[in-house]
PDB file of N, CA and C in Angstrom:
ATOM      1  N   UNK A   1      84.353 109.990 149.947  1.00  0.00           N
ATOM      2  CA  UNK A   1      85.118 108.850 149.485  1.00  0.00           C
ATOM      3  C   UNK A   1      84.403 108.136 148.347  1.00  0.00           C
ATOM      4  N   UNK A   2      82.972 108.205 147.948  1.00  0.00           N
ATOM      5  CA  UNK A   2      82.498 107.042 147.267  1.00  0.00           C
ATOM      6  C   UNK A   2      82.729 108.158 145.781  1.00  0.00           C
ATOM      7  N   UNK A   3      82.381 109.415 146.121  1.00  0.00           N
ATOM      8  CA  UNK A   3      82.701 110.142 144.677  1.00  0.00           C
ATOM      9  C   UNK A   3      83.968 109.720 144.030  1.00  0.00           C
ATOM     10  N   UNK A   4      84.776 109.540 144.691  1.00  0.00           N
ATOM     11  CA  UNK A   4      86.620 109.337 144.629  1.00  0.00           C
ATOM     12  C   UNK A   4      86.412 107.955 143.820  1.00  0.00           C
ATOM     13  N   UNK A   5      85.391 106.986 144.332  1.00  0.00           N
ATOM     14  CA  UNK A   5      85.394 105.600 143.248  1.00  0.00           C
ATOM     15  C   UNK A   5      84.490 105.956 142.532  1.00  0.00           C
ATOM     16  N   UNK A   6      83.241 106.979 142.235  1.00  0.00           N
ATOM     17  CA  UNK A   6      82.616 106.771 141.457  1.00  0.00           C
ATOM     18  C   UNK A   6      83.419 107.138 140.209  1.00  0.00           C
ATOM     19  N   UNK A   7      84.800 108.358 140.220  1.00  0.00           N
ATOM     20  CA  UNK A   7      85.325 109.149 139.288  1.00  0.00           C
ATOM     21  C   UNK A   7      86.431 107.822 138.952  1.00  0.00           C
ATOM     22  N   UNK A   8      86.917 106.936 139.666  1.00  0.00           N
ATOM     23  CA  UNK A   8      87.467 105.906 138.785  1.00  0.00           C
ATOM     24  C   UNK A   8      87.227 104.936 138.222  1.00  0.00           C
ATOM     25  N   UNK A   9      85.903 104.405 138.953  1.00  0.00           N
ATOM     26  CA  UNK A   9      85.190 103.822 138.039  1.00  0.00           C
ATOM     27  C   UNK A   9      84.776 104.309 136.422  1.00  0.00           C
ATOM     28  N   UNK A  10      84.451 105.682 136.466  1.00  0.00           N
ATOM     29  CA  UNK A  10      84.078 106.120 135.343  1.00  0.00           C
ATOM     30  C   UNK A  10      85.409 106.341 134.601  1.00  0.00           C
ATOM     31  N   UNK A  11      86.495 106.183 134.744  1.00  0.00           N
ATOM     32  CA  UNK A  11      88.113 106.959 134.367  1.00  0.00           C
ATOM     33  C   UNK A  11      88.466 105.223 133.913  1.00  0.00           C
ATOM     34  N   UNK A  12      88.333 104.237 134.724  1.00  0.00           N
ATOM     35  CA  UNK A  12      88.603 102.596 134.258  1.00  0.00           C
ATOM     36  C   UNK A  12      87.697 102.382 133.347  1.00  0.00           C
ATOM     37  N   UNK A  13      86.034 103.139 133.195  1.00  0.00           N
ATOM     38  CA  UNK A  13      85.538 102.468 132.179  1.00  0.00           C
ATOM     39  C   UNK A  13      85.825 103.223 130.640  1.00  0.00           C
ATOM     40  N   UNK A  14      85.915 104.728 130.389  1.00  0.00           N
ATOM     41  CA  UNK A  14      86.385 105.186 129.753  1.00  0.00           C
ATOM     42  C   UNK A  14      87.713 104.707 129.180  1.00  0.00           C
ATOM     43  N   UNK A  15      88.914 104.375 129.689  1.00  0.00           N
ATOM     44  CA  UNK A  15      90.083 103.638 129.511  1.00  0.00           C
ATOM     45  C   UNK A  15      89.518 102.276 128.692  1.00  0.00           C
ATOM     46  N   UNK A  16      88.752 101.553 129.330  1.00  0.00           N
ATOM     47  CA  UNK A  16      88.660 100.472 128.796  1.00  0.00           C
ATOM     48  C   UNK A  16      88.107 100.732 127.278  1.00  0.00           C
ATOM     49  N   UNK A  17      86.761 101.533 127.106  1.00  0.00           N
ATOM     50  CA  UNK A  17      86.458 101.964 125.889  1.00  0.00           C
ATOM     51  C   UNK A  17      87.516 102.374 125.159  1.00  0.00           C
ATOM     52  N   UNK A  18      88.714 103.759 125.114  1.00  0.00           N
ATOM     53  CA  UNK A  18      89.543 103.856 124.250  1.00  0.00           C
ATOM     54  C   UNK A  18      90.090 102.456 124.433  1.00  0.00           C
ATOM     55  N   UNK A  19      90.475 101.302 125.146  1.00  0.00           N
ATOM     56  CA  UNK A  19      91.155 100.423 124.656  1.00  0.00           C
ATOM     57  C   UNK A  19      90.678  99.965 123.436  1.00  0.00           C
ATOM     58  N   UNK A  20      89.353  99.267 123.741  1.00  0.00           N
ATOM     59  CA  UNK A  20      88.740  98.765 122.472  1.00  0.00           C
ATOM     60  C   UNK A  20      88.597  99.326 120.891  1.00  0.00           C
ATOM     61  N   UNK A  21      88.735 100.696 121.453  1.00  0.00           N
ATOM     62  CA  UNK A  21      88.741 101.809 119.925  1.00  0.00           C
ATOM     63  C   UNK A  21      89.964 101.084 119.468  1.00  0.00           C
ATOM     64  N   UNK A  22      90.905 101.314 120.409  1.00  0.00           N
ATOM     65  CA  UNK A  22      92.375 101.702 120.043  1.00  0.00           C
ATOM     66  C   UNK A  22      92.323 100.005 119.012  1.00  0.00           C
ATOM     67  N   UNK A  23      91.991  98.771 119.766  1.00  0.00           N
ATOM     68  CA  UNK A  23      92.009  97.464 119.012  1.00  0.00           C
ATOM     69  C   UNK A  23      91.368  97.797 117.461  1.00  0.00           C
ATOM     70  N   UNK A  24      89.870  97.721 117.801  1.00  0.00           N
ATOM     71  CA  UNK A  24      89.566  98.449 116.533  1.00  0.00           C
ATOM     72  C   UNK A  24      90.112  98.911 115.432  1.00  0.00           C
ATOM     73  N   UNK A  25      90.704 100.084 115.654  1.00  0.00           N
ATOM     74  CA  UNK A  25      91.157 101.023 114.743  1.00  0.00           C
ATOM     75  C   UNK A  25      92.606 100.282 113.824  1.00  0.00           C
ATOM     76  N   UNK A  26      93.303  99.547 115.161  1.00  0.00           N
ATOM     77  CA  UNK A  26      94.100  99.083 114.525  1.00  0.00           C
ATOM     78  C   UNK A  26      93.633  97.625 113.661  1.00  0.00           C
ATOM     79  N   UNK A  27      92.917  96.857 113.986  1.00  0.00           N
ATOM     80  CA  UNK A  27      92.002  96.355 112.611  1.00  0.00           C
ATOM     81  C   UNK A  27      91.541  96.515 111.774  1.00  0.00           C
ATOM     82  N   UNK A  28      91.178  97.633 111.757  1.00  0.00           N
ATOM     83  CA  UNK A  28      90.580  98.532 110.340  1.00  0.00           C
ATOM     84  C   UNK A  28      91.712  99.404 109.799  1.00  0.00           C
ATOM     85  N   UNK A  29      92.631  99.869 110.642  1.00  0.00           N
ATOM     86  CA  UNK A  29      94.214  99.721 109.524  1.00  0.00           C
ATOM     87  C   UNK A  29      94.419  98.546 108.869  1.00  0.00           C
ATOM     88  N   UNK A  30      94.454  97.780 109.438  1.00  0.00           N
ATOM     89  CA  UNK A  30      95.597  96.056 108.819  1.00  0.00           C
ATOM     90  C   UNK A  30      94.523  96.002 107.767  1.00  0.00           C
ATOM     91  N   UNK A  31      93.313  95.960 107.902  1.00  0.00           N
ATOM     92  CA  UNK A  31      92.095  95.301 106.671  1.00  0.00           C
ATOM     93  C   UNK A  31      92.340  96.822 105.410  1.00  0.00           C
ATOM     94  N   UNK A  32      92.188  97.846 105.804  1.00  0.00           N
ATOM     95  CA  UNK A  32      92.458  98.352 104.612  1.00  0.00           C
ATOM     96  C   UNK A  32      93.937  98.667 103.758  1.00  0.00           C
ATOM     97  N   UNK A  33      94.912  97.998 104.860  1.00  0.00           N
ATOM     98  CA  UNK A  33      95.967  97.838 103.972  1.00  0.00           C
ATOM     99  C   UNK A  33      95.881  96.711 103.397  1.00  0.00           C
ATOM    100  N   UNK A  34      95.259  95.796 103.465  1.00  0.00           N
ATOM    101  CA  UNK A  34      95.069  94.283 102.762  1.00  0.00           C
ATOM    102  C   UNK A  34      94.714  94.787 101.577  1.00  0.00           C
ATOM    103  N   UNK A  35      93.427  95.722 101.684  1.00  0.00           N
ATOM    104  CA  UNK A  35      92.555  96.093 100.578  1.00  0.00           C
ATOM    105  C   UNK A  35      93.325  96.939  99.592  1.00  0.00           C
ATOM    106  N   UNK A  36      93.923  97.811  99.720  1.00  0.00           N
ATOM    107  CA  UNK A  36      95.039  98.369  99.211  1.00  0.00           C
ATOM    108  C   UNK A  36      96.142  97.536  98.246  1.00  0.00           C
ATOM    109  N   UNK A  37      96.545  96.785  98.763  1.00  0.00           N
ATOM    110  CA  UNK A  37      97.520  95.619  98.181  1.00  0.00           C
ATOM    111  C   UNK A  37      96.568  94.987  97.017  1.00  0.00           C
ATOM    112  N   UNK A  38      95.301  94.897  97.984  1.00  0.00           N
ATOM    113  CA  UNK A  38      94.718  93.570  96.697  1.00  0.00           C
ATOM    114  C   UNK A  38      94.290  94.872  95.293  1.00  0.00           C
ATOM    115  N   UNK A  39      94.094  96.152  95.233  1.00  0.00           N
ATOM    116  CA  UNK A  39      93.476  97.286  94.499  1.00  0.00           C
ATOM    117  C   UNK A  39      94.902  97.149  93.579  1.00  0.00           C
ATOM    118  N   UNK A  40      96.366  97.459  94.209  1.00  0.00           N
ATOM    119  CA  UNK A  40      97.224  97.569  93.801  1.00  0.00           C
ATOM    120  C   UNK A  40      97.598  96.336  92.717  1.00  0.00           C
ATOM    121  N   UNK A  41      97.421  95.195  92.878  1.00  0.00           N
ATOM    122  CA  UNK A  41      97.152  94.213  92.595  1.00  0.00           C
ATOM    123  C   UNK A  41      96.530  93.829  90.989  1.00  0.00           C
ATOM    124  N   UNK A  42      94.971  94.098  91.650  1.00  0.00           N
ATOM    125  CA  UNK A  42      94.192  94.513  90.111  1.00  0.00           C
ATOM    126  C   UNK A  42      94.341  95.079  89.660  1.00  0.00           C
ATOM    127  N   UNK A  43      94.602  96.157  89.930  1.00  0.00           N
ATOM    128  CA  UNK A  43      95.464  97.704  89.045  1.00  0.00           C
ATOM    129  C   UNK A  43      96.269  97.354  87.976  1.00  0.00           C
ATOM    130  N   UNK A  44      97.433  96.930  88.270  1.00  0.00           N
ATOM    131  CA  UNK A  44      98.616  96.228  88.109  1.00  0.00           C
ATOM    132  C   UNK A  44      98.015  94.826  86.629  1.00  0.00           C
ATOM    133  N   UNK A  45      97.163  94.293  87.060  1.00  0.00           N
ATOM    134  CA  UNK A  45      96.592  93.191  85.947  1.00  0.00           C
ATOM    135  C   UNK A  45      95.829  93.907  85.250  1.00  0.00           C
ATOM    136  N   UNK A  46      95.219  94.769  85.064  1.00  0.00           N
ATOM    137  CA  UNK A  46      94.448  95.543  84.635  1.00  0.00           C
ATOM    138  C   UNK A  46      95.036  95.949  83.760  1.00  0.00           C
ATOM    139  N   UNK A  47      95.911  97.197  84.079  1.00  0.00           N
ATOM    140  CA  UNK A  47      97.089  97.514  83.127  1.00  0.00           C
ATOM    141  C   UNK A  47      97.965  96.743  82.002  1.00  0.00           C
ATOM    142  N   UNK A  48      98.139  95.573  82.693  1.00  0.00           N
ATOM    143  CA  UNK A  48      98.894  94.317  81.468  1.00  0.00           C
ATOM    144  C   UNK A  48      98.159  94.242  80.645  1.00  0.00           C
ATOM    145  N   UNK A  49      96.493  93.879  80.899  1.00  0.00           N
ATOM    146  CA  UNK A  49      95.588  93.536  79.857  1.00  0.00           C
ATOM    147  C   UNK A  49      95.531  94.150  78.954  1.00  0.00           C
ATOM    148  N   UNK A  50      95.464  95.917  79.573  1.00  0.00           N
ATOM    149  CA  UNK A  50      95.354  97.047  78.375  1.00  0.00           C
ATOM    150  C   UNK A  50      96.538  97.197  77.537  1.00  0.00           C
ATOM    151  N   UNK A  51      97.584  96.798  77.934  1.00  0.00           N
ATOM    152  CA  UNK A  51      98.912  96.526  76.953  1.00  0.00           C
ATOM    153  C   UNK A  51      98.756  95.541  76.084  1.00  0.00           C
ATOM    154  N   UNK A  52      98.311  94.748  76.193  1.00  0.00           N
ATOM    155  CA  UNK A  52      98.244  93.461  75.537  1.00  0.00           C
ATOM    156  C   UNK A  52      97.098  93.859  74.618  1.00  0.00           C
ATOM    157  N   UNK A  53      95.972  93.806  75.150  1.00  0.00           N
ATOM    158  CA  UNK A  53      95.185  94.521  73.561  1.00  0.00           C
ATOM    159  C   UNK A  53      95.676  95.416  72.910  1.00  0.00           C
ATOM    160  N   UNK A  54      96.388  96.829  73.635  1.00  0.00           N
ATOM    161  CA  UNK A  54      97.097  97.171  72.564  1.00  0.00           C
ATOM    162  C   UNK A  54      97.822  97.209  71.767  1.00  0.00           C
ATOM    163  N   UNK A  55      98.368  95.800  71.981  1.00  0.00           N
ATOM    164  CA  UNK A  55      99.243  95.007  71.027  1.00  0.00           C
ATOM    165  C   UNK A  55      98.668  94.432  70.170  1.00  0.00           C
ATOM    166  N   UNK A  56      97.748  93.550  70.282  1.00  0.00           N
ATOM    167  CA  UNK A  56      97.100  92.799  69.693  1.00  0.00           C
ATOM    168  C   UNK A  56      96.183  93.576  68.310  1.00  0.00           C
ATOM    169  N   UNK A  57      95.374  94.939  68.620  1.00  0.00           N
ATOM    170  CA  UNK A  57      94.781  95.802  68.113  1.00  0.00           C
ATOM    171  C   UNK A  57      95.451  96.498  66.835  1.00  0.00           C
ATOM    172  N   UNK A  58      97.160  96.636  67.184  1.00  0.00           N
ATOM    173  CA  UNK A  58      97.984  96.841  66.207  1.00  0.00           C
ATOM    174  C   UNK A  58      98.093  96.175  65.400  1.00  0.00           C
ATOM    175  N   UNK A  59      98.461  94.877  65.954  1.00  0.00           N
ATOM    176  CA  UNK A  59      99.080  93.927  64.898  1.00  0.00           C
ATOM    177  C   UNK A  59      97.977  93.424  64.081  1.00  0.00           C
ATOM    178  N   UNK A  60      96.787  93.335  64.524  1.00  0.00           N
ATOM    179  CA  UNK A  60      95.714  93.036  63.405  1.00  0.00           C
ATOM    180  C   UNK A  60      95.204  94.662  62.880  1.00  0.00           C
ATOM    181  N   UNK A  61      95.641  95.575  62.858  1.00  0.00           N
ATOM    182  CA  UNK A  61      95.416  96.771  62.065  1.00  0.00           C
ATOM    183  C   UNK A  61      93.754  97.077  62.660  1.00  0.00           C
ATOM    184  N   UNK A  62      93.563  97.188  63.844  1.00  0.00           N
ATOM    185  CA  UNK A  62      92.491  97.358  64.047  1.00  0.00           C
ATOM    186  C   UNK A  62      92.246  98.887  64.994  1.00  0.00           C
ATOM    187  N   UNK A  63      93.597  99.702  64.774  1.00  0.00           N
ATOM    188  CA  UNK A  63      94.139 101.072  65.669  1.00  0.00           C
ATOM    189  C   UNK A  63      94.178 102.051  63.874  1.00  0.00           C
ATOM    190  N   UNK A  64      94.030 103.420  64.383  1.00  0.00           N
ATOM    191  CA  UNK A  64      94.870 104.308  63.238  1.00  0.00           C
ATOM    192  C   UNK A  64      96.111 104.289  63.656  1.00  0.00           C
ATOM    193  N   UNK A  65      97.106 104.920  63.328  1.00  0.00           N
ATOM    194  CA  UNK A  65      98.496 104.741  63.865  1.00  0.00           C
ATOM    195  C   UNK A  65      98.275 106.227  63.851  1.00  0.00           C
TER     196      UNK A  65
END
């Protein structure tokens, strides 16, 4: 009988560990989709900037065409 609790004890503590993974993991999803958004983000401004000098670069004749 005590093997019978030692194997659920060890089966409840295992469970409990994947719980905590399972929390985990899904925190470190949500944070790197944050991070993602904010990349997408700078990306996105990044890109405007390089339009904009290349506007700017033209119009003062500072490009070959």
């Amino acid at each position: 009988m005590s093997t019978d609790n030692l194997v659920l004890e060890y089966l409840r503590a295992i469970r409990a560990t994947q719980d905590r993974h399972t929390q985990d993991l899904l925190e470190i999803k949500g944070r790197l989709g944050i991070l993602e958004q904010q990349y997408a983000s700078i990306s996105r401004r990044v890109d405007h900037l390089d339009q904009r000098l290349d506007r700017v670069e033209r119009r003062l004749d500072l490009v070959e065409a």
